[in-house]
Protein backbone atom coordinates (compact mmCIF):
# COMPACT_ATOMS: atom_id res chain seq x y z
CA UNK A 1 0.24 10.50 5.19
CA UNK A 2 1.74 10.30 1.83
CA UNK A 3 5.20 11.09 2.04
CA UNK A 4 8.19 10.66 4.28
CA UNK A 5 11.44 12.11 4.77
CA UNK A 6 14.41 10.70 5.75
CA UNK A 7 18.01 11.04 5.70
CA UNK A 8 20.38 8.43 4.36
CA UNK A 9 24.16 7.62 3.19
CA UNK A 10 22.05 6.04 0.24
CA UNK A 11 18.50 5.22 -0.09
CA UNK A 12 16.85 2.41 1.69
CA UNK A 13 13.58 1.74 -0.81
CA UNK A 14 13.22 2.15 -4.46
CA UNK A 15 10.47 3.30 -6.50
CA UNK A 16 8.16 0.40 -7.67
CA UNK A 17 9.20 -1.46 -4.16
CA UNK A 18 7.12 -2.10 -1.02
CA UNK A 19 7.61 -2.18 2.61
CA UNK A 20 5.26 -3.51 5.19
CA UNK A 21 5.15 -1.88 8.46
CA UNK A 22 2.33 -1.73 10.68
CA UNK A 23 -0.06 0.09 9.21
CA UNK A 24 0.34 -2.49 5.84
CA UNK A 25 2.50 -3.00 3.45
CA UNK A 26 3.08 0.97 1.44
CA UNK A 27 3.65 0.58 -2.12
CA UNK A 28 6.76 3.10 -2.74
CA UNK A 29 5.80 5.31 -5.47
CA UNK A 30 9.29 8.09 -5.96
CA UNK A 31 12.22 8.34 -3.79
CA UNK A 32 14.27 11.65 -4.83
CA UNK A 33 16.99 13.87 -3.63
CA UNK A 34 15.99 17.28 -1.96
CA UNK A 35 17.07 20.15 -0.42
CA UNK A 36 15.39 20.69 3.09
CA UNK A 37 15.09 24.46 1.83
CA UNK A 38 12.99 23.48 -1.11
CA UNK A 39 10.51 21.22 0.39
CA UNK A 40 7.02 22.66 -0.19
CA UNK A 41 5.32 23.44 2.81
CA UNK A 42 2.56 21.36 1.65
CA UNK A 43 4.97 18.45 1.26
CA UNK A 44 6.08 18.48 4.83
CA UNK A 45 2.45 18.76 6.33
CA UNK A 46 1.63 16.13 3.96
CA UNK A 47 4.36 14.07 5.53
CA UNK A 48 2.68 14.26 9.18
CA UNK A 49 4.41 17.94 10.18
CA UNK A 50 2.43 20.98 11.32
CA UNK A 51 5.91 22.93 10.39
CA UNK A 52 9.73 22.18 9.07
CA UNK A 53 11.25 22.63 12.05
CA UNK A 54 9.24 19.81 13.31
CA UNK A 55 10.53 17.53 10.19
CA UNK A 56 13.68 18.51 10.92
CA UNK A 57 13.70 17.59 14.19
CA UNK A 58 12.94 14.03 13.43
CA UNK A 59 15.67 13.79 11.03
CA UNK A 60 19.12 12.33 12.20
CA UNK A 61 21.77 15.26 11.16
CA UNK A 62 23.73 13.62 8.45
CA UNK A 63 22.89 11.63 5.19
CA UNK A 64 21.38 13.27 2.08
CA UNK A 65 17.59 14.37 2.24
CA UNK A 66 14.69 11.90 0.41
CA UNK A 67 11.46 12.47 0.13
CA UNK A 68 9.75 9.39 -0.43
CA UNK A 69 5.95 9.57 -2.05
CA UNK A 70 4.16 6.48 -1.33
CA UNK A 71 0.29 4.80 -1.00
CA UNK A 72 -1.32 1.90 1.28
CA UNK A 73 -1.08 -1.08 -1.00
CA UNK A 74 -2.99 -3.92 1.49
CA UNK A 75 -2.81 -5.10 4.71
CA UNK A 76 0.10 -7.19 5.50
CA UNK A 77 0.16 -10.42 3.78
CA UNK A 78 2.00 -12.16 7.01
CA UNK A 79 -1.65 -11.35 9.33
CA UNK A 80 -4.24 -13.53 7.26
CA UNK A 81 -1.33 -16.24 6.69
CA UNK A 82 -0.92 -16.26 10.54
CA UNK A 83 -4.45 -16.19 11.49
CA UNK A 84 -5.01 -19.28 9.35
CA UNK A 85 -5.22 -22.03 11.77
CA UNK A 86 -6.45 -24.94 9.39
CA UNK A 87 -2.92 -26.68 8.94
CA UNK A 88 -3.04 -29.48 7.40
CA UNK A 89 -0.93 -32.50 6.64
CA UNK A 90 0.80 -31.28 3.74
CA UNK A 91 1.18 -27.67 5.22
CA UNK A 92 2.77 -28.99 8.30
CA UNK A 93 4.84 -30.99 5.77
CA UNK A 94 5.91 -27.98 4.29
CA UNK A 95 6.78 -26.17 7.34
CA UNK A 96 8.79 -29.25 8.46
CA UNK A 97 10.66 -28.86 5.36
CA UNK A 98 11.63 -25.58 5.71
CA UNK A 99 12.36 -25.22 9.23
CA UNK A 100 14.64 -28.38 8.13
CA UNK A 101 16.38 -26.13 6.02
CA UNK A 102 16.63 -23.12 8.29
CA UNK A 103 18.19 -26.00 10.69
CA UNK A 104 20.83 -26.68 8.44
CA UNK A 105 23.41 -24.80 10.14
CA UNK A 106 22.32 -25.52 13.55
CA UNK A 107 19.32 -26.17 15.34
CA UNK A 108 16.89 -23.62 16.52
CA UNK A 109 13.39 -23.51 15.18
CA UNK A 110 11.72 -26.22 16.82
CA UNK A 111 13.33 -25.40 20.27
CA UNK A 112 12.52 -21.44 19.34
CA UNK A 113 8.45 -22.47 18.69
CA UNK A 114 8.72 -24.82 21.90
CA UNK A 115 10.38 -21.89 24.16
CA UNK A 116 7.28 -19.57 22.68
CA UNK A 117 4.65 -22.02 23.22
CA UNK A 118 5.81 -22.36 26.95
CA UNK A 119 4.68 -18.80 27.44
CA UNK A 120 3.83 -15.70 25.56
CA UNK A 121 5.95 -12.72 26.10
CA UNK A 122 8.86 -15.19 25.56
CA UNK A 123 11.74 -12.15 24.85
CA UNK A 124 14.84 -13.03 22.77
CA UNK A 125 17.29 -12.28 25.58
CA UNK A 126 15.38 -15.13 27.27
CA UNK A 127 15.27 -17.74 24.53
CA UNK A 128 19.29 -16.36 23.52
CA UNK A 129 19.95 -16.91 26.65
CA UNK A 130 18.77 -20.32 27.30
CA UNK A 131 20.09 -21.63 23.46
CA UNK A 132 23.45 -19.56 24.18
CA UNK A 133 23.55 -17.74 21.44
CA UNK A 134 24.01 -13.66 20.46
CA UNK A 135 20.39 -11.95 21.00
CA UNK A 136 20.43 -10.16 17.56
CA UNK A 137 21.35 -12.59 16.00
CA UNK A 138 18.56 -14.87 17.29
CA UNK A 139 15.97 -11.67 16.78
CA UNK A 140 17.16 -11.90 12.78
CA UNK A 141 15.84 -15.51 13.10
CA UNK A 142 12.94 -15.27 15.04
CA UNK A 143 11.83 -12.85 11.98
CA UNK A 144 11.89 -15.91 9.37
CA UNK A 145 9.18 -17.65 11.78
CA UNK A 146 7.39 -15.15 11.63
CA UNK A 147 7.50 -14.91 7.22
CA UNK A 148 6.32 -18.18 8.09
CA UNK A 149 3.47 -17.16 9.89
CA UNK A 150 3.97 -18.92 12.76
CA UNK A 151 5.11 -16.60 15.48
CA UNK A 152 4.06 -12.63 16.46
CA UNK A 153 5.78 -9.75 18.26
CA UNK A 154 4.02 -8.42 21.32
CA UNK A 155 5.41 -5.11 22.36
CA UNK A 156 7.51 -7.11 24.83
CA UNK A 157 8.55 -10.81 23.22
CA UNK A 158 6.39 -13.00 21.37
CA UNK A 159 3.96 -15.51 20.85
CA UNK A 160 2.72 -18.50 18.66
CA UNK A 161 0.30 -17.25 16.45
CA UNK A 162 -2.81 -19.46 15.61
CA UNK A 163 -1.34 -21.08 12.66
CA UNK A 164 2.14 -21.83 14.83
CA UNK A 165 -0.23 -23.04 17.72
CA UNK A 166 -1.93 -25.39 14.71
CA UNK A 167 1.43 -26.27 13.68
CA UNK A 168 3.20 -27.30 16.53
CA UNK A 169 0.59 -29.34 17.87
CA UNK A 170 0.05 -31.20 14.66
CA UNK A 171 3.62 -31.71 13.72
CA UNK A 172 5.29 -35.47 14.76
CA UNK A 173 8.52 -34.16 15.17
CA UNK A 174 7.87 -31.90 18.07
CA UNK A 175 10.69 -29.55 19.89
């Protein structure tokens, strides 16, 4: 696929941006205005469609029609950095220091890692539960771990990745 269609009060990605998603991260190439009337059918079959009705199925009802024209850019930057296990001193020095500052308004991270590490499949309603906090809101956090490297979805909770595994168990300052 090369281009997508979506529906939105205002647009989402820019041209020039990128996005990483599962299949890598998609280097967004022109985001535009259209009229569902004037797509080309070659444009919707191009966007994963056998026919418009089909695209227009998959489209919520309101917001203004963009058709987004994009490319695979690379894998995902976060994979290699996670599958890195060889952490040392001054990495897990550097990952104390910024789990430090994603402390600053209240502890989480190390209690987060230490909740994953006890099991994987760990959900956030378990882990929200258990710090008493708002399961969004601990979801939104969980995510910075994982820009970190250290922590992976499953399709049900999470896990340590290798280099969280490397870090936890190498880090003094524990959970």
């Amino acid at each position: 696929m090369t281009l997508a269609f979506r529906r939105w009060s205002r647009p989402t990605v820019r041209a020039g941006g990128t996005l990483r998603t599962a299949a890598g991260v998609l280097a967004i190439d022109s985001v535009e205005a259209v009229d569902v009337r004037t797509v080309p059918d070659a444009d919707v079959r191009a966007a994963g469609y056998a026919a418009r009705v089909d695209l227009l199925g998959d489209l919520r009802p309101e917001g203004q029609l963009y058709r987004i024209a994009f490319h695979v850019a690379g894998k995902d930057p976060r994979e290699s950095l996670r599958e890195n296990d060889t952490v040392g001193p001054s990495d897990i020095a550097a990952l104390d220091a910024r789990l430090d500052a994603l402390d600053r308004a209240a502890p989480w991270t190390r209690a987060v890692l230490a909740m994953i590490a006890e099991r994987d499949g760990r959900t956030a309603a378990e882990m929200a539960e258990r710090l008493g906090v708002e399961k969004l809101a601990l979801k939104r956090e969980i995510r910075q771990l994982k820009e970190l490297g250290l922590t992976e979805s499953l399709a049900v909770g999470y896990r340590l990745s290798p280099r969280g595994h490397a870090f936890v168990k190498g880090s003094r300052r524990g959970s």
